[in-house]
PDB file of N, CA and C in Angstrom:
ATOM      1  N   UNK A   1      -5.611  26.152 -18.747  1.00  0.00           N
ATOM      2  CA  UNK A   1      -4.255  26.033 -19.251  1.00  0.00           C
ATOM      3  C   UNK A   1      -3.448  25.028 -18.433  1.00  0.00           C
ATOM      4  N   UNK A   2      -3.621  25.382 -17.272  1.00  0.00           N
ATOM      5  CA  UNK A   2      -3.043  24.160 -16.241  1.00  0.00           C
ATOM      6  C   UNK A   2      -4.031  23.545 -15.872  1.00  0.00           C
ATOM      7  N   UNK A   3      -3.674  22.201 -16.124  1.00  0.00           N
ATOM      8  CA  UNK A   3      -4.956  20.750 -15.403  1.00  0.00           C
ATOM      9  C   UNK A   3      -4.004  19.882 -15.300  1.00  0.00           C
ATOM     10  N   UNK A   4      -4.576  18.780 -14.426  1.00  0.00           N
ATOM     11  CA  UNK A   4      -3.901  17.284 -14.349  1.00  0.00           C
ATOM     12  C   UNK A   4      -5.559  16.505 -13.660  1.00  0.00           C
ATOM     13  N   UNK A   5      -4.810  15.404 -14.367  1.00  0.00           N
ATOM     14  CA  UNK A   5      -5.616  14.362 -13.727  1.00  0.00           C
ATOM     15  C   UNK A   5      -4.814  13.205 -12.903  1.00  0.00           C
ATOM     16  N   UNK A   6      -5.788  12.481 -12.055  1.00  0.00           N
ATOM     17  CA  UNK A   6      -5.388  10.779 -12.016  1.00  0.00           C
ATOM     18  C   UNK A   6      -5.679   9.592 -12.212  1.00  0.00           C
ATOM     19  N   UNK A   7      -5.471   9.161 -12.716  1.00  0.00           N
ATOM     20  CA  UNK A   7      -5.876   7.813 -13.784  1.00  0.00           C
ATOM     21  C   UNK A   7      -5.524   6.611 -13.222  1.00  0.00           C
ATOM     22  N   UNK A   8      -5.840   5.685 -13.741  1.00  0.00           N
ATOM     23  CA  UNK A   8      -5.321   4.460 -13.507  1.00  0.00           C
ATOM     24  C   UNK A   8      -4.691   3.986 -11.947  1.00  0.00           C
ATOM     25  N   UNK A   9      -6.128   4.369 -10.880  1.00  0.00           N
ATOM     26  CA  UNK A   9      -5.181   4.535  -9.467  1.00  0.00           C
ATOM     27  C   UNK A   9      -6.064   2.939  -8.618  1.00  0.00           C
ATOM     28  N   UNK A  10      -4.426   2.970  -7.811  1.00  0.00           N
ATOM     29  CA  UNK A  10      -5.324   2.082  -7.533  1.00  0.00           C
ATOM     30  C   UNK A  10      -4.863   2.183  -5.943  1.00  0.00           C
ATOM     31  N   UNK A  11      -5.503   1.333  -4.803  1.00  0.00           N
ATOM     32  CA  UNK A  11      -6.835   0.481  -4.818  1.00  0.00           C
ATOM     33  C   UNK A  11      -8.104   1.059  -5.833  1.00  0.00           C
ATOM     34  N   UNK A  12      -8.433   0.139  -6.098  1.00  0.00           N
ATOM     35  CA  UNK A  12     -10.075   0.897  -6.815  1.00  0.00           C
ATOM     36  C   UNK A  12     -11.034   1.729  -5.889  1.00  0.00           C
ATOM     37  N   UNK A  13     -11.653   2.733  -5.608  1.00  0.00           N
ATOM     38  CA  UNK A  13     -12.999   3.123  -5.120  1.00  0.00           C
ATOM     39  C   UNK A  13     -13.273   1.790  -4.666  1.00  0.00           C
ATOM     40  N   UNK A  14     -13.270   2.132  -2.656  1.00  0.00           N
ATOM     41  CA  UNK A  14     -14.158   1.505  -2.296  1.00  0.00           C
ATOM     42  C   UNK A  14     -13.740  -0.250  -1.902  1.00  0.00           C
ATOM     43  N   UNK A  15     -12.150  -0.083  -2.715  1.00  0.00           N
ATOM     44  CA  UNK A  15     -12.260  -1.827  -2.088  1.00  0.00           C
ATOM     45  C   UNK A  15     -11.794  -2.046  -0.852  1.00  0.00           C
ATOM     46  N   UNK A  16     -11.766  -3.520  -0.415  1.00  0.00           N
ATOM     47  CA  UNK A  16     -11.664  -3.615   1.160  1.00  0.00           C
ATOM     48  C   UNK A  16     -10.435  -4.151   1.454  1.00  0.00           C
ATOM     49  N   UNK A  17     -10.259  -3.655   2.459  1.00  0.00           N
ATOM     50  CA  UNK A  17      -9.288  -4.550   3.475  1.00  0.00           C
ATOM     51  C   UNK A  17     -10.095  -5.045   4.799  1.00  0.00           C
ATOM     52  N   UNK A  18      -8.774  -5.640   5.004  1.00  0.00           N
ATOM     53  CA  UNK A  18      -8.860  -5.414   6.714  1.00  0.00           C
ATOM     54  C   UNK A  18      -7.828  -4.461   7.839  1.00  0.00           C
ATOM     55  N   UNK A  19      -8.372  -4.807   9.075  1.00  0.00           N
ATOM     56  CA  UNK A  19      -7.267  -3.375   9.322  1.00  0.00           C
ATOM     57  C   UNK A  19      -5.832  -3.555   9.562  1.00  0.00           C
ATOM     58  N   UNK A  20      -5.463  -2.906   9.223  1.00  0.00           N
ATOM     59  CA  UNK A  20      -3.748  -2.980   9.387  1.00  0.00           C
ATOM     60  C   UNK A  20      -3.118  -3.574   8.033  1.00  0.00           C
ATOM     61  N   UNK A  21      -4.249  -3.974   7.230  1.00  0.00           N
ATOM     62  CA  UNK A  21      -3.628  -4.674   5.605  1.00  0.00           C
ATOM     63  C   UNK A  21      -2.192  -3.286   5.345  1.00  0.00           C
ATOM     64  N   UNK A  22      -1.278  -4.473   5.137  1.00  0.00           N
ATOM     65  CA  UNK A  22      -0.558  -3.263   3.895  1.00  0.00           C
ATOM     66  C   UNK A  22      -0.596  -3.387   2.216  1.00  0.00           C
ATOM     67  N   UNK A  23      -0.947  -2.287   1.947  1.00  0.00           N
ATOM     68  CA  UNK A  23      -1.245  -2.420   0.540  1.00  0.00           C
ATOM     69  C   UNK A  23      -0.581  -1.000  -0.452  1.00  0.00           C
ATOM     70  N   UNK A  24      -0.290  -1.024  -1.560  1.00  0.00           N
ATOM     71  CA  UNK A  24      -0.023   0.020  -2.790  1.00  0.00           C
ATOM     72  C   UNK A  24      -0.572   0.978  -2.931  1.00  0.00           C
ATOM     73  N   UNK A  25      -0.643   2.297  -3.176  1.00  0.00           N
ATOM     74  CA  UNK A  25      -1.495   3.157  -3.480  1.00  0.00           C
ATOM     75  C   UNK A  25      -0.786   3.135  -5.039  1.00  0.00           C
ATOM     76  N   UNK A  26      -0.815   3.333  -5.975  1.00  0.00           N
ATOM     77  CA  UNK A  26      -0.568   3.667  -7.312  1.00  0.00           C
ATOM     78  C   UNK A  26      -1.266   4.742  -7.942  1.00  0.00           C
ATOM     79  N   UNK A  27      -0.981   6.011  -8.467  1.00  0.00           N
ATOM     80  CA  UNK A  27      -1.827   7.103  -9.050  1.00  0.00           C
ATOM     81  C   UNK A  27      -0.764   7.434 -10.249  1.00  0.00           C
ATOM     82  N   UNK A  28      -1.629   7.470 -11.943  1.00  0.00           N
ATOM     83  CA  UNK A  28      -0.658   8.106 -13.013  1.00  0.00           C
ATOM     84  C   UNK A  28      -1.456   9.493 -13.218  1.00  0.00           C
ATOM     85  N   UNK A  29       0.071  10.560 -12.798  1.00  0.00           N
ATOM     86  CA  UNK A  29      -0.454  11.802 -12.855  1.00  0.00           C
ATOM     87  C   UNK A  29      -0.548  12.141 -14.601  1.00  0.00           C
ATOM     88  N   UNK A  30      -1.498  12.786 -15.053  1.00  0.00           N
ATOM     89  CA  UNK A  30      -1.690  13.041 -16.568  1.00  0.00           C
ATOM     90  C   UNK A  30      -1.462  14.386 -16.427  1.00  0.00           C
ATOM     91  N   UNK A  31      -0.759  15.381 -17.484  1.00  0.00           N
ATOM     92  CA  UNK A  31      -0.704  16.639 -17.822  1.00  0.00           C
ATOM     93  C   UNK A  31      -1.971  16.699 -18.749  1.00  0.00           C
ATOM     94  N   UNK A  32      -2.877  17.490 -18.167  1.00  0.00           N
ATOM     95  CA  UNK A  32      -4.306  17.227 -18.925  1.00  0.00           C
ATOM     96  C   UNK A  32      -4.755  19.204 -19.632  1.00  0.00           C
ATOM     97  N   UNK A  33      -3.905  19.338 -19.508  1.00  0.00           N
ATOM     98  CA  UNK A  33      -3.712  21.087 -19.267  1.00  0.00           C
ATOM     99  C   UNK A  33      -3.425  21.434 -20.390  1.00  0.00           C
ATOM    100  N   UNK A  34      -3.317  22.502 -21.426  1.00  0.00           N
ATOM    101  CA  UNK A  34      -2.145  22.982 -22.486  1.00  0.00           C
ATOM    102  C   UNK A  34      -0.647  23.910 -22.612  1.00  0.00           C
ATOM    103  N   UNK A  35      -0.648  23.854 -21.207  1.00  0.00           N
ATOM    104  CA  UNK A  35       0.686  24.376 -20.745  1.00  0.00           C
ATOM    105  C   UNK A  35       1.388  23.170 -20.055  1.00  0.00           C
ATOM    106  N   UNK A  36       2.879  23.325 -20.133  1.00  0.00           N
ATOM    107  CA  UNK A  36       3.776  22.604 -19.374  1.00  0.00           C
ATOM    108  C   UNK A  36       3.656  22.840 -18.238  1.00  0.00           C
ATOM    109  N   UNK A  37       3.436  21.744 -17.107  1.00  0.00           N
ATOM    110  CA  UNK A  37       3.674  21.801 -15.687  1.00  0.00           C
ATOM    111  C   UNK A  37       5.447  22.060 -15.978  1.00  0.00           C
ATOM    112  N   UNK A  38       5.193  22.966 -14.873  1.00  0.00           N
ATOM    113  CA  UNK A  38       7.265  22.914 -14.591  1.00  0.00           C
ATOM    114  C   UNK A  38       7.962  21.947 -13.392  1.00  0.00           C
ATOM    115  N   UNK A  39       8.820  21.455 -14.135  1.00  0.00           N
ATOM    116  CA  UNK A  39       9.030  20.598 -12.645  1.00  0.00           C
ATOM    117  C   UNK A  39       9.176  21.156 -11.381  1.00  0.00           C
ATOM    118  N   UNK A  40       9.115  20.394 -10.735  1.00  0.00           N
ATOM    119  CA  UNK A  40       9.281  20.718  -8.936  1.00  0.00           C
ATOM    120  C   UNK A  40       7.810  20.818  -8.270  1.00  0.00           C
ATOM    121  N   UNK A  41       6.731  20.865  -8.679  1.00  0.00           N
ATOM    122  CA  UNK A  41       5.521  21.329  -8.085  1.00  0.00           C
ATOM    123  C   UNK A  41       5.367  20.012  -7.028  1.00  0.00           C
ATOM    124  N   UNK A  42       4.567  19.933  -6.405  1.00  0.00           N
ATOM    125  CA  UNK A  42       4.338  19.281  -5.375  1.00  0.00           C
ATOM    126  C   UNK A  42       3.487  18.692  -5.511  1.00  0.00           C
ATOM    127  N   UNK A  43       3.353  17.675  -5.438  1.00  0.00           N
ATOM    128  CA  UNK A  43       2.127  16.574  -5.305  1.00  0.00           C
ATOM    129  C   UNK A  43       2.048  16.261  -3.153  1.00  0.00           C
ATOM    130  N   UNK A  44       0.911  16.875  -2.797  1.00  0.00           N
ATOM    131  CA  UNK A  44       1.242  16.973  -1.183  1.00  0.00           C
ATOM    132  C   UNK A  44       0.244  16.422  -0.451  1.00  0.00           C
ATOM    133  N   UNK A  45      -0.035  15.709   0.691  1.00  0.00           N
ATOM    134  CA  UNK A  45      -0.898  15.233   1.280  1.00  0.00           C
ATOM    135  C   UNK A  45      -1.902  16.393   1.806  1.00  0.00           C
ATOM    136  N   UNK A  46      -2.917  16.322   2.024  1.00  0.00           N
ATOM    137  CA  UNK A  46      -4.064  17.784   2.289  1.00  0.00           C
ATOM    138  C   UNK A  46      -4.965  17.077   3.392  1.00  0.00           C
ATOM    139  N   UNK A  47      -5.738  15.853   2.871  1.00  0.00           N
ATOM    140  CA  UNK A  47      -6.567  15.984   3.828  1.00  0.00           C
ATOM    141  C   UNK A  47      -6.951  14.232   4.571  1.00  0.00           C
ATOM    142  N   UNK A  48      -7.934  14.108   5.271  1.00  0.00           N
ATOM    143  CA  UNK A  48      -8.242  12.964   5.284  1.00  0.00           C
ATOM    144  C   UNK A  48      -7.072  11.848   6.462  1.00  0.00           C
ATOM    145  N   UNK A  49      -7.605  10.595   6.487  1.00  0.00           N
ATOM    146  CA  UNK A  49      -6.534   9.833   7.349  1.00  0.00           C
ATOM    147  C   UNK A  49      -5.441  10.196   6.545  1.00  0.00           C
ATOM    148  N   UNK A  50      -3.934   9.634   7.243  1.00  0.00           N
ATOM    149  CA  UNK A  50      -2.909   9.750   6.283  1.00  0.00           C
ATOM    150  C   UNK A  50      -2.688   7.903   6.524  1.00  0.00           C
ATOM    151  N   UNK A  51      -2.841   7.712   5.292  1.00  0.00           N
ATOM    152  CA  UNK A  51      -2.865   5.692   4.999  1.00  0.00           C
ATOM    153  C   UNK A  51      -1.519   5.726   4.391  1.00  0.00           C
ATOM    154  N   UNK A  52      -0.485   6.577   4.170  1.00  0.00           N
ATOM    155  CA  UNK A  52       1.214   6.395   4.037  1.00  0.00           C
ATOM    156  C   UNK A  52       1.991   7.305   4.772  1.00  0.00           C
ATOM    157  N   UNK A  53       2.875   6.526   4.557  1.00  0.00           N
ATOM    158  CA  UNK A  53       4.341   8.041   5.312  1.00  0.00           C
ATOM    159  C   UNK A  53       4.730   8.754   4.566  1.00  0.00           C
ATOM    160  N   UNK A  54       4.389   8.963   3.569  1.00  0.00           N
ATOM    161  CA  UNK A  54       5.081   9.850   2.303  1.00  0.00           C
ATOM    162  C   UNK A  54       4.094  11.194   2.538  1.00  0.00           C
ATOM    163  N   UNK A  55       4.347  12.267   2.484  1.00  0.00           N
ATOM    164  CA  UNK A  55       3.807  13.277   2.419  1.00  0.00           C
ATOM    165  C   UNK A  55       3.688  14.053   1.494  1.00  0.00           C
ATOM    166  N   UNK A  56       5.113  13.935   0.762  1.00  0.00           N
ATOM    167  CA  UNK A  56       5.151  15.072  -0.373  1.00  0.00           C
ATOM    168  C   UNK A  56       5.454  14.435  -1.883  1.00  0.00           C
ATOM    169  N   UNK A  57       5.342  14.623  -2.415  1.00  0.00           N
ATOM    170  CA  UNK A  57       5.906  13.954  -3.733  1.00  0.00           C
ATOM    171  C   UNK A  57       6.817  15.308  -5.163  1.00  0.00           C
ATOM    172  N   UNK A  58       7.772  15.426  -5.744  1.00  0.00           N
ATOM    173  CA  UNK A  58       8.025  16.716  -6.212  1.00  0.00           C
ATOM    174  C   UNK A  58       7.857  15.819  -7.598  1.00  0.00           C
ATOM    175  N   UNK A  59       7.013  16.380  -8.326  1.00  0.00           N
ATOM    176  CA  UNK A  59       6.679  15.991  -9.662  1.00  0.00           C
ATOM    177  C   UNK A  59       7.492  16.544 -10.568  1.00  0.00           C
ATOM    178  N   UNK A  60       7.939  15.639 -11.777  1.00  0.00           N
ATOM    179  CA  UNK A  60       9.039  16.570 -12.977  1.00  0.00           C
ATOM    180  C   UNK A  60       7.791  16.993 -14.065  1.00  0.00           C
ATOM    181  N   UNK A  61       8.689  17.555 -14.739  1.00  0.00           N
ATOM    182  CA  UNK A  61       8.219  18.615 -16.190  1.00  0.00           C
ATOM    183  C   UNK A  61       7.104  17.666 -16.362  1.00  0.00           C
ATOM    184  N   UNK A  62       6.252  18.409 -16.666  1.00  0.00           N
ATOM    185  CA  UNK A  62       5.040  17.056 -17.472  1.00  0.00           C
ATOM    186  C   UNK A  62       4.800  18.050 -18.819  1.00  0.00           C
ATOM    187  N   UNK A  63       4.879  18.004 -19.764  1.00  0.00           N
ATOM    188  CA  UNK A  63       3.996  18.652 -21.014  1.00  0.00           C
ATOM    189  C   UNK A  63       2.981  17.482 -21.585  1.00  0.00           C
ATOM    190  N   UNK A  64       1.500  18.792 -22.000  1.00  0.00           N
ATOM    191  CA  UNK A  64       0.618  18.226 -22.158  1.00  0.00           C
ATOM    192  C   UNK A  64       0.518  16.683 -22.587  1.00  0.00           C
ATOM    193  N   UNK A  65      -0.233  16.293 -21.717  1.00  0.00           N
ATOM    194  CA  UNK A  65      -0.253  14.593 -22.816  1.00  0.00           C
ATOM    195  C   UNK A  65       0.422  13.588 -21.634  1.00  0.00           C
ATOM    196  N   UNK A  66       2.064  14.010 -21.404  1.00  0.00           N
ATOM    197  CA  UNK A  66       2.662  13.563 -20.527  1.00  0.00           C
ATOM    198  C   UNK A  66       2.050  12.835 -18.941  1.00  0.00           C
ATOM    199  N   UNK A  67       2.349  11.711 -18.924  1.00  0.00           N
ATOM    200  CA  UNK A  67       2.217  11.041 -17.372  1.00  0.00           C
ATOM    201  C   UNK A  67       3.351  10.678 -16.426  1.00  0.00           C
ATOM    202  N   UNK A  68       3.132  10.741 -15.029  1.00  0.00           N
ATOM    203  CA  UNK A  68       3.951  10.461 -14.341  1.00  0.00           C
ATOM    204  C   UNK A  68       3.542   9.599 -13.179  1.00  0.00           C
ATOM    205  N   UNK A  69       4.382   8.380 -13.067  1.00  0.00           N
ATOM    206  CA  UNK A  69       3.510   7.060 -11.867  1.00  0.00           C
ATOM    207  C   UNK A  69       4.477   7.597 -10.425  1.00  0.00           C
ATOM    208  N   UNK A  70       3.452   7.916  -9.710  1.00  0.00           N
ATOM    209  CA  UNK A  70       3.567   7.528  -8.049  1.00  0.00           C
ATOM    210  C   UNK A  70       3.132   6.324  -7.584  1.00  0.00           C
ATOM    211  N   UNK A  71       3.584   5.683  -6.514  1.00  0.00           N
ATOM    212  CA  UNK A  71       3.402   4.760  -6.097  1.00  0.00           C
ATOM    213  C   UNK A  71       3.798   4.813  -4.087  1.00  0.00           C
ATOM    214  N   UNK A  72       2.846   4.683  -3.547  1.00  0.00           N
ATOM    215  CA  UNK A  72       3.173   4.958  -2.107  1.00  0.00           C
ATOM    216  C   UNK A  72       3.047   3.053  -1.556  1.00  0.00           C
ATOM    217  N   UNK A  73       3.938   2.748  -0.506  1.00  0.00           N
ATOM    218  CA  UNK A  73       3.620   1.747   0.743  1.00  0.00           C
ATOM    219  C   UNK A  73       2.288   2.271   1.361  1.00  0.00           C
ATOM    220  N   UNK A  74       1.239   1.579   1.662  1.00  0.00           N
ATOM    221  CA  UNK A  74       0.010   2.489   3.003  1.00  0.00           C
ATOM    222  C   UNK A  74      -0.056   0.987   3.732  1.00  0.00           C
ATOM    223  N   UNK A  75      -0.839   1.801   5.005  1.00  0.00           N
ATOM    224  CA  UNK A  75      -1.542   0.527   5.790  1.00  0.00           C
ATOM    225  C   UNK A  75      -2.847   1.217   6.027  1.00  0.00           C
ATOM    226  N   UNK A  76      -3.722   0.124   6.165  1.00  0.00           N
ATOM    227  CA  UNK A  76      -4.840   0.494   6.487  1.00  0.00           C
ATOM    228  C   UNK A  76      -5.248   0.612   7.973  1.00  0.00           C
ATOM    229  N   UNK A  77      -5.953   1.795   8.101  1.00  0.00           N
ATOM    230  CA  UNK A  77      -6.295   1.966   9.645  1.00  0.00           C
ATOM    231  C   UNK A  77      -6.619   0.769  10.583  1.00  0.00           C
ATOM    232  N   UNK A  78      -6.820   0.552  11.840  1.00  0.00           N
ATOM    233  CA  UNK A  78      -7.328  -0.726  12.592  1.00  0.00           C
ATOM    234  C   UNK A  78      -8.336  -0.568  12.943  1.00  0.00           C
ATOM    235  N   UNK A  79      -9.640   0.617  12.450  1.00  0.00           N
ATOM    236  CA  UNK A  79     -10.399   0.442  12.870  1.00  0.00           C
ATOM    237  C   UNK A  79     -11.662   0.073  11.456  1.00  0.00           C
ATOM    238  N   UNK A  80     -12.336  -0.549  11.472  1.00  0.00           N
ATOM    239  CA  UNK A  80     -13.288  -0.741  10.169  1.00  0.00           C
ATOM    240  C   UNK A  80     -14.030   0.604   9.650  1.00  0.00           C
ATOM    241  N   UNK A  81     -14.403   0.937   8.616  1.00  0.00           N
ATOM    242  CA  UNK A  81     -14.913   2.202   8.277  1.00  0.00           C
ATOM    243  C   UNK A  81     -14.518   2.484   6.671  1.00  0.00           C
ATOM    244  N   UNK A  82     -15.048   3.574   5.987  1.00  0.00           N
ATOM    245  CA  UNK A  82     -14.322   3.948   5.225  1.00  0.00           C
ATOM    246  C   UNK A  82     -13.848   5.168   5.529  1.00  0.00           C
ATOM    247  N   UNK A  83     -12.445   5.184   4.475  1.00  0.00           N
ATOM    248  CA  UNK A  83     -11.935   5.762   4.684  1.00  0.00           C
ATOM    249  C   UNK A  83     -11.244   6.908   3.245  1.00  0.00           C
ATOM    250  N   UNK A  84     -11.354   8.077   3.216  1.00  0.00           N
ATOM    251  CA  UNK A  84     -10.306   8.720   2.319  1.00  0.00           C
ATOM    252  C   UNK A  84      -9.563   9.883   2.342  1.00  0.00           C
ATOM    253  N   UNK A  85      -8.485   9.178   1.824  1.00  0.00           N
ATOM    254  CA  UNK A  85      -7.109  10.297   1.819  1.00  0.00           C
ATOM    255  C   UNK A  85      -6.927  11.185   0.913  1.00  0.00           C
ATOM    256  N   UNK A  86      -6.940  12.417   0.716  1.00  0.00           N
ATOM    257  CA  UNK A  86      -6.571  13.264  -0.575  1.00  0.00           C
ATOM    258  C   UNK A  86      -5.668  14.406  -0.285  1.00  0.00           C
ATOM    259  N   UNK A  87      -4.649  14.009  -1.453  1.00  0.00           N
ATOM    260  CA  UNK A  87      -3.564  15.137  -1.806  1.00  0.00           C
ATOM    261  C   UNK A  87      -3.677  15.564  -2.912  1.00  0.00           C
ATOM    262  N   UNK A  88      -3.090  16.603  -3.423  1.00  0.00           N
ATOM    263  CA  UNK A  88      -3.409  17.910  -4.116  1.00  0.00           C
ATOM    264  C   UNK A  88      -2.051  18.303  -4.674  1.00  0.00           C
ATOM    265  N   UNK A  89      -1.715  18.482  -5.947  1.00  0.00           N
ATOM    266  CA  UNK A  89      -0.840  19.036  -6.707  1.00  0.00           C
ATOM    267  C   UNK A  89      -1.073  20.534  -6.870  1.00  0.00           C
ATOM    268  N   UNK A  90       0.204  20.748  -6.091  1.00  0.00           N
ATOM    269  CA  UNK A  90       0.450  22.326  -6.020  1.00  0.00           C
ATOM    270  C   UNK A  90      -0.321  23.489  -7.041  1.00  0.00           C
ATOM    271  N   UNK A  91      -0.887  24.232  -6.475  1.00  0.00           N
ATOM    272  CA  UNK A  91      -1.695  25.059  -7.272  1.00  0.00           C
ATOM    273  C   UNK A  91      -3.307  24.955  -7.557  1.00  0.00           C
ATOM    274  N   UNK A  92      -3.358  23.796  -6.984  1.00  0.00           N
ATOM    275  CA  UNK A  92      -4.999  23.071  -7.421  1.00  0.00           C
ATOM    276  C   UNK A  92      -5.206  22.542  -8.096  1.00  0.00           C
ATOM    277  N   UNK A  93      -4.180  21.732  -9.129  1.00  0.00           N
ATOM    278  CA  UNK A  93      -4.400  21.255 -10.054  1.00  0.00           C
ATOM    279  C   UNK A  93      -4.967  19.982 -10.673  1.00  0.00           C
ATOM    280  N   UNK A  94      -5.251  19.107  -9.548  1.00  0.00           N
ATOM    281  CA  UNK A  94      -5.938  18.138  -9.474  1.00  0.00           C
ATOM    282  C   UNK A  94      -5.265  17.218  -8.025  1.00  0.00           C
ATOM    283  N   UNK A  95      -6.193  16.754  -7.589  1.00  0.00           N
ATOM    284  CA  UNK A  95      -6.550  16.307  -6.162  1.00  0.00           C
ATOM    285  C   UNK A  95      -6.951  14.738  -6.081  1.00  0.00           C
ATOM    286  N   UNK A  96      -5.630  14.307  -6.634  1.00  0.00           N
ATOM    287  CA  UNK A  96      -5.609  12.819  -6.181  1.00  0.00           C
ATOM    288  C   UNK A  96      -6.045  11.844  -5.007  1.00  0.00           C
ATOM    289  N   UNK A  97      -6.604  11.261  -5.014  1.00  0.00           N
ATOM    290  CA  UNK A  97      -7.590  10.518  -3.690  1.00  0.00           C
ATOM    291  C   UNK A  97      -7.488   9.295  -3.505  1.00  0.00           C
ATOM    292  N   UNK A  98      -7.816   8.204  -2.211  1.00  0.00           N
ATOM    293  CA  UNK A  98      -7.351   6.963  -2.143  1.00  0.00           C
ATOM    294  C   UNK A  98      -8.885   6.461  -0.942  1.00  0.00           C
ATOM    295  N   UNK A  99      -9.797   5.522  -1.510  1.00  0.00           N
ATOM    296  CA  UNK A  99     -11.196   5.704  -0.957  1.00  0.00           C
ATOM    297  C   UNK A  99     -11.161   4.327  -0.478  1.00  0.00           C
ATOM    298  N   UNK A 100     -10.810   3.433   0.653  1.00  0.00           N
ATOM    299  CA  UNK A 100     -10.968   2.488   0.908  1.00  0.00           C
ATOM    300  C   UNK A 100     -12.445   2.126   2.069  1.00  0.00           C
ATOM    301  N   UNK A 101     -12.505   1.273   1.958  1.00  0.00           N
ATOM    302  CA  UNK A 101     -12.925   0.363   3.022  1.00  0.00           C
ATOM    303  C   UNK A 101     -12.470  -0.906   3.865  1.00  0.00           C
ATOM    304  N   UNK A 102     -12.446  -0.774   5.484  1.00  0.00           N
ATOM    305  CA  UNK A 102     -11.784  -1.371   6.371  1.00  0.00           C
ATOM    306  C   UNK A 102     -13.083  -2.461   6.906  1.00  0.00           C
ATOM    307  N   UNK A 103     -12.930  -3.979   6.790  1.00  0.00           N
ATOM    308  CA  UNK A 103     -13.783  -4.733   7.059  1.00  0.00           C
ATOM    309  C   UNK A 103     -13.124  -5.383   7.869  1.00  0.00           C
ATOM    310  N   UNK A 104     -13.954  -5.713   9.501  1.00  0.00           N
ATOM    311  CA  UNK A 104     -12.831  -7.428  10.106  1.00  0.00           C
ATOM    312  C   UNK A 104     -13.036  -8.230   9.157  1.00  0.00           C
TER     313      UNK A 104
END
């Protein structure tokens, strides 16, 4: 009854920087569910490096079908590696992620 997805996110899986690049995170949250999300739920950082300063995000009403664009500032770590970040919309509802790679 409750789902979401994230779509259209970007960096893509896996692309590169170098370290300290600053770059966009972009994620469109989808109401993928058949119930209305209610507004206020949380879109929240959980795990992984943290590649922005934003921590929390409070998402509005979504009914089914409905999308909503986040967009964070990040930098990429200084050390080479990959790397990923994932936050989580309140309740479990889907677990938005950001999968880079750090090249000199």
């Amino acid at each position: 009854q409750y789902a979401c997805n994230a779509i259209s996110r970007r960096p893509f899986d896996n692309e590169i920087f170098r370290p300290n690049d600053e770059f966009d995170i972009k994620w469109t949250i989808v109401n993928t569910g058949t119930k209305t999300m209610q507004a206020g739920l949380d879109l929240k950082y959980s795990t992984g490096p943290q590649l922005t300063s934003t921590k929390i995000v409070e998402l509005p009403e979504l009914k089914p079908g409905d999308q909503y664009v986040v967009d964070f500032d990040a930098q990429a770590p200084d050390k080479p590696g990959k790397y990923v970040m994932i936050f989580l919309v309140e309740g479990g509802l889907c677990y938005p992620y950001t999968a880079i790679v750090v090249e000199k």
